[in-house]
Protein backbone atom coordinates (compact mmCIF):
# COMPACT_ATOMS: atom_id res chain seq x y z
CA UNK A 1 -104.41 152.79 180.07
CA UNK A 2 -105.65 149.92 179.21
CA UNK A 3 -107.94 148.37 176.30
CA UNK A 4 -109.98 145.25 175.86
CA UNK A 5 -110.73 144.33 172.37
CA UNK A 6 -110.50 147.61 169.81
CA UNK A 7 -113.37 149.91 171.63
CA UNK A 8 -113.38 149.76 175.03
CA UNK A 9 -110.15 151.28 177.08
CA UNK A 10 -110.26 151.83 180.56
CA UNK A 11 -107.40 154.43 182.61
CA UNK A 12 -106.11 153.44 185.38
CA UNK A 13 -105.33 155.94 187.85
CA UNK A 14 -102.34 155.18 190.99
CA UNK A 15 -103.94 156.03 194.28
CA UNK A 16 -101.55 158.92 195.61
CA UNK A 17 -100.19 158.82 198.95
CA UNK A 18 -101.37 161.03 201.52
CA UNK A 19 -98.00 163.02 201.90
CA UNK A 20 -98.37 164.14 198.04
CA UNK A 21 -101.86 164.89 198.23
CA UNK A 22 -100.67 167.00 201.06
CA UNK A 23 -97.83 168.73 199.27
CA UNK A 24 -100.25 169.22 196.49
CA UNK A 25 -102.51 171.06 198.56
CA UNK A 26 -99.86 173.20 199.73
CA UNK A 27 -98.46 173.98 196.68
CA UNK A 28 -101.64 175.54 195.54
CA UNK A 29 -102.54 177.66 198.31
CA UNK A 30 -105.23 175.23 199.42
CA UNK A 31 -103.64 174.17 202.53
CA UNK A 32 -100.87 176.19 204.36
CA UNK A 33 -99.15 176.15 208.06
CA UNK A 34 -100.42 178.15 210.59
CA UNK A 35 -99.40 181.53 210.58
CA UNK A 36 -97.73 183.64 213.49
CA UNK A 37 -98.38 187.62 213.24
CA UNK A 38 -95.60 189.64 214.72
CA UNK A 39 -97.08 192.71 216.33
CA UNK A 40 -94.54 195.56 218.33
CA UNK A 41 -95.91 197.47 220.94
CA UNK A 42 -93.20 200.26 221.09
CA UNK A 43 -93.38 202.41 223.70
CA UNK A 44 -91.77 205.57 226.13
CA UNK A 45 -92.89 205.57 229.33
CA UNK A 46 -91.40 207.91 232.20
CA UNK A 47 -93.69 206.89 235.66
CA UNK A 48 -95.28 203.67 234.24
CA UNK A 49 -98.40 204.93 232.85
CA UNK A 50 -97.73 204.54 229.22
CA UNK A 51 -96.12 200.92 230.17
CA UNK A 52 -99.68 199.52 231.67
CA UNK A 53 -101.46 201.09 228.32
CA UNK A 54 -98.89 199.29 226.40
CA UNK A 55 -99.87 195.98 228.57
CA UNK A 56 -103.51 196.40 228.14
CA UNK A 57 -103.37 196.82 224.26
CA UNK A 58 -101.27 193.43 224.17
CA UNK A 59 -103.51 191.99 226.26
CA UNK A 60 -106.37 192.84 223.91
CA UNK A 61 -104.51 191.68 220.86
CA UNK A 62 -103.00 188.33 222.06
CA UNK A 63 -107.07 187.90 222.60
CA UNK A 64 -107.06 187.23 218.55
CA UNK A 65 -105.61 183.52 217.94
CA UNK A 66 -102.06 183.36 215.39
CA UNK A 67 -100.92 186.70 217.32
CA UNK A 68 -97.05 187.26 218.43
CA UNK A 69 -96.66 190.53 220.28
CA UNK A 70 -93.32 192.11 221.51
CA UNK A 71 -92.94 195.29 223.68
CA UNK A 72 -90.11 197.04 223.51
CA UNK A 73 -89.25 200.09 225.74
CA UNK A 74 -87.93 202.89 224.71
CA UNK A 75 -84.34 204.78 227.35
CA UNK A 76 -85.56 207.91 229.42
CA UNK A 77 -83.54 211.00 228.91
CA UNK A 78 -83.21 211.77 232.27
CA UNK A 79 -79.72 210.89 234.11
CA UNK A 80 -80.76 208.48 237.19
CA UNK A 81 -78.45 210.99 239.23
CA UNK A 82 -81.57 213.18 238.79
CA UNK A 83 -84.09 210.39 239.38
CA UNK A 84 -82.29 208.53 241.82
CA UNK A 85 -82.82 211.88 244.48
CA UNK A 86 -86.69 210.91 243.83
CA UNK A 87 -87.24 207.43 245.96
CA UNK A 88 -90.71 206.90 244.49
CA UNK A 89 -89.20 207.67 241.22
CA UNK A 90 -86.48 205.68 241.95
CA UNK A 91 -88.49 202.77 242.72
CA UNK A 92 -90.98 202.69 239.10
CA UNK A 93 -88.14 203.23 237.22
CA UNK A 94 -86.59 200.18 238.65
CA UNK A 95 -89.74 197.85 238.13
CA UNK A 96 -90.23 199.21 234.66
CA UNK A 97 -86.30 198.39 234.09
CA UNK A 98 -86.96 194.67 235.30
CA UNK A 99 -90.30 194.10 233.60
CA UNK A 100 -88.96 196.24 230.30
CA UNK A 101 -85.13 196.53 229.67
CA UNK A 102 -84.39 199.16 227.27
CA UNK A 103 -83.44 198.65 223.80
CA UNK A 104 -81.17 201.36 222.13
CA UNK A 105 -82.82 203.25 219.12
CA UNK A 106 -80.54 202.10 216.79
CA UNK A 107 -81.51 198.47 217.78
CA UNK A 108 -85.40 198.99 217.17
CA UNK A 109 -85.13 200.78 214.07
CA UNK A 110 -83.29 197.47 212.84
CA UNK A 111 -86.15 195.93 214.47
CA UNK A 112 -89.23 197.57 213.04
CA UNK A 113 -89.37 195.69 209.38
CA UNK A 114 -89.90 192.57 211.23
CA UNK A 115 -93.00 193.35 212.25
CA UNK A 116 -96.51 193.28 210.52
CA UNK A 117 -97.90 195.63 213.06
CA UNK A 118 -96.06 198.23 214.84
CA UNK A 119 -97.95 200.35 218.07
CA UNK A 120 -96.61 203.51 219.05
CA UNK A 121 -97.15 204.97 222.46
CA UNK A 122 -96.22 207.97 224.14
CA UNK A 123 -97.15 210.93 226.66
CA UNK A 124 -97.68 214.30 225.99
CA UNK A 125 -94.75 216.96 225.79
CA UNK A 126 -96.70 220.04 225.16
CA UNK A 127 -99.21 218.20 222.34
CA UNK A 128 -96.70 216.64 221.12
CA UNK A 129 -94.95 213.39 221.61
CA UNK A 130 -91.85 212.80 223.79
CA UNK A 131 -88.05 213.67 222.57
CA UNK A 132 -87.39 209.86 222.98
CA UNK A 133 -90.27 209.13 220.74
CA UNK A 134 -88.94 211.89 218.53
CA UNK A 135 -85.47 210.73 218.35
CA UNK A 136 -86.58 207.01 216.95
CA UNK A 137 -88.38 208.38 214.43
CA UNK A 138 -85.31 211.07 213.42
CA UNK A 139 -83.36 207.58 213.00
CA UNK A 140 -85.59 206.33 210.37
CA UNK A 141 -84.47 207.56 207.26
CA UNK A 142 -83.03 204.39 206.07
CA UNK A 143 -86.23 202.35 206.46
CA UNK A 144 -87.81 205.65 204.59
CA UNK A 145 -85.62 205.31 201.57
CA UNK A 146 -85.67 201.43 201.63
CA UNK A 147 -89.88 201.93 201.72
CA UNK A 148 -89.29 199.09 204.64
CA UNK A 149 -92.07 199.96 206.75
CA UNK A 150 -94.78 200.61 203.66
CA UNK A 151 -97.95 198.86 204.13
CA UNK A 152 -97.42 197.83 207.92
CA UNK A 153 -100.17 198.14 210.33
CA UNK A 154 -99.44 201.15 212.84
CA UNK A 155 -101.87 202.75 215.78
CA UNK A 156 -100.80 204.97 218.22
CA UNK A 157 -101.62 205.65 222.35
CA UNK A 158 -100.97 208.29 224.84
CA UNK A 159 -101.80 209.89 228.33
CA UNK A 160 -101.71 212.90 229.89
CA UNK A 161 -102.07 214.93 233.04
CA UNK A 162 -105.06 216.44 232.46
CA UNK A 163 -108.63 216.42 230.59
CA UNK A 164 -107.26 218.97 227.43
CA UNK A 165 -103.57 218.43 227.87
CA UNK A 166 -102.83 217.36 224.53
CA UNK A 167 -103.97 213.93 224.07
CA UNK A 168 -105.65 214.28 220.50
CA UNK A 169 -102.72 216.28 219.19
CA UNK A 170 -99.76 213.65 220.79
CA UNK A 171 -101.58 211.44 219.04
CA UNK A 172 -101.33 213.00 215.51
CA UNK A 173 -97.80 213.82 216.19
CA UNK A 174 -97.08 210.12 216.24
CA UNK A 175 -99.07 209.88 212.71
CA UNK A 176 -97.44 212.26 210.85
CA UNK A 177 -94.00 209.79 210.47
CA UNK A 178 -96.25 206.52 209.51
CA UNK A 179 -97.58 208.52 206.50
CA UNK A 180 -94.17 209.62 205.49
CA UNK A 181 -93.59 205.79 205.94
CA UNK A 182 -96.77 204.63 204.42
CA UNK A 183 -98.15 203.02 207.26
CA UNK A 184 -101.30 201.95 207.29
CA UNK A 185 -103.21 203.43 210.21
CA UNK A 186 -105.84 202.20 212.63
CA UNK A 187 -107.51 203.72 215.61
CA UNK A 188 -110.56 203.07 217.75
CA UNK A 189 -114.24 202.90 216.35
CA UNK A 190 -117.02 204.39 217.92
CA UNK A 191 -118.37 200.94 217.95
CA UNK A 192 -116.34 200.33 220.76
CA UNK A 193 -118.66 202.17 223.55
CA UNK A 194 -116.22 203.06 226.05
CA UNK A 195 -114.70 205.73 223.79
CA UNK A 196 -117.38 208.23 224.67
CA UNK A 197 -115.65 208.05 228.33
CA UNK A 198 -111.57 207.36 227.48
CA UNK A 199 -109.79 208.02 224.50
CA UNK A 200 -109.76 209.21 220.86
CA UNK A 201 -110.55 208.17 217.57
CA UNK A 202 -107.37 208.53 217.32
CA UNK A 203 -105.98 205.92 219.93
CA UNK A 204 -106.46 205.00 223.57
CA UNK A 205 -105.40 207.93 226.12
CA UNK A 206 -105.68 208.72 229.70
CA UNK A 207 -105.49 210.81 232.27
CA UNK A 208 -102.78 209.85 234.59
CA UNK A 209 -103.24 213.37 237.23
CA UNK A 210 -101.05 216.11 237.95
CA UNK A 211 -98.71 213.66 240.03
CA UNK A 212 -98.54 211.12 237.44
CA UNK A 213 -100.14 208.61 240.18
CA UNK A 214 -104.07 208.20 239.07
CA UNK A 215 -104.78 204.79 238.54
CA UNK A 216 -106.08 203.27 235.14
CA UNK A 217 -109.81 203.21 234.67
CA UNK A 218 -111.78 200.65 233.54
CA UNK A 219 -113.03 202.68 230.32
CA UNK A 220 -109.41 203.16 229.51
CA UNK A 221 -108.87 199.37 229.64
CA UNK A 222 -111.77 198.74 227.56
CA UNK A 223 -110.47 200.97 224.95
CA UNK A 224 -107.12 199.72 225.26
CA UNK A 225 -107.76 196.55 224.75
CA UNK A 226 -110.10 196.81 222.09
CA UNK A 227 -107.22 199.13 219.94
CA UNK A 228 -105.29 195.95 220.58
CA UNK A 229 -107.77 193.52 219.09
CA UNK A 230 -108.29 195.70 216.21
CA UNK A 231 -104.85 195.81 215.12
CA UNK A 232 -104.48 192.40 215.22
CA UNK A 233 -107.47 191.27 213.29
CA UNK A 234 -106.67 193.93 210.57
CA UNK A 235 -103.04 192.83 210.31
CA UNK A 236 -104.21 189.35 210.59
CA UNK A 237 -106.07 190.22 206.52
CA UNK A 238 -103.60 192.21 205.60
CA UNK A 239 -100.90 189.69 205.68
């Protein structure tokens, strides 16, 4: 400060430099890096149809700028001595193997807290979800009693062979461990229009035919996709 004579005084303020004024800004929330949201897509898929789901919904969320997204693969339970006297069974199994190694359960429960968003996908076993599905979840308890996966983002998908064979209630199945977990989850608005034609409330599902072979449909896509974006923009606030 300084004064001229006994009443007038004047402060004199040191321009700061633009790194501080940066730092400042930082500091006080005003300013901050750009984020990266890690989302898993988590899947079991047997002939390949759950896999391209699982591609469409990270499509759709990757569509939503500051998004990460990570598919992981769940191990059939079948023995490739069985699927190896199958040569068309043979041969998707060996594409999904080089697009999507397996990771061992053990390994993606480790994995899961990472995540802000996890997305579960499965076919139907008799309404329900698969045994490989089932056996991640059994291997949860310690992320139960550590509360590790409380408040994450989680949405579910499935298929199945036919028009009622068990897609709404696969889907549920999956839902029941994220409340135990407290998960937060998300499905598919009817604001999305395609859901009058593919899917659930609940999550995306098709139907993949008695053979396992039917090709994807463009509804299904659409709702796929749009699952994807909806995850991401809610885990986007949420974190």
């Amino acid at each position: 400060m300084i004064c001229v004579g006994n009443r007038t005084c004047f402060l004199v303020v040191k321009p700061a430099s633009k790194l501080n004024n940066m730092l400042y800004l930082k500091n006080e929330g005003i300013l901050s890096e750009k984020r990266v949201i890690k989302i898993m897509i988590l899947f079991y898929s047997r002939f390949g149809n759950t896999a391209k789901m699982a591609e469409e919904i990270a499509y759709g969320a990757k569509e939503i700028s500051g998004i990460s997204v990570a598919m992981r693969r769940i191990a059939d339970d079948v023995p490739m001595e069985v699927v190896s006297q199958n040569p068309a069974w043979s041969k998707v199994v060996e594409d999904l193997n080089d697009r999507y190694p397996t990771t061992p359960i053990e390994n993606l429960v480790n994995e899961l807290p990472q995540y802000a968003a996890i997305i579960f996908g499965s076919p139907t076993r008799f309404g329900n979800m698969a045994a490989p599905m089932k056996a991640l979840w059994d291997g949860t308890s310690s992320l139960w009693v550590n509360g590790s996966l409380v408040g994450k983002v989680g949405a579910v998908f499935t298929s199945a062979a036919s028009v009622h064979g068990g897609q709404e209630s696969t889907a549920i199945s999956m839902m029941f461990p994220m409340l135990h977990h407290g998960m937060i989850i998300v499905g598919v608005p009817y604001s999305v229009p395609e859901l009058t034609e593919s899917g659930s409330p609940y999550g995306p599902s098709r139907i993949v035919g008695m053979l396992a072979n039917k090709e994807i449909e463009e509804a299904d896509i659409k709702v796929a996709r749009a699952l994807g974006r909806r995850v991401a923009e809610i885990a986007g606030k949420l974190v």
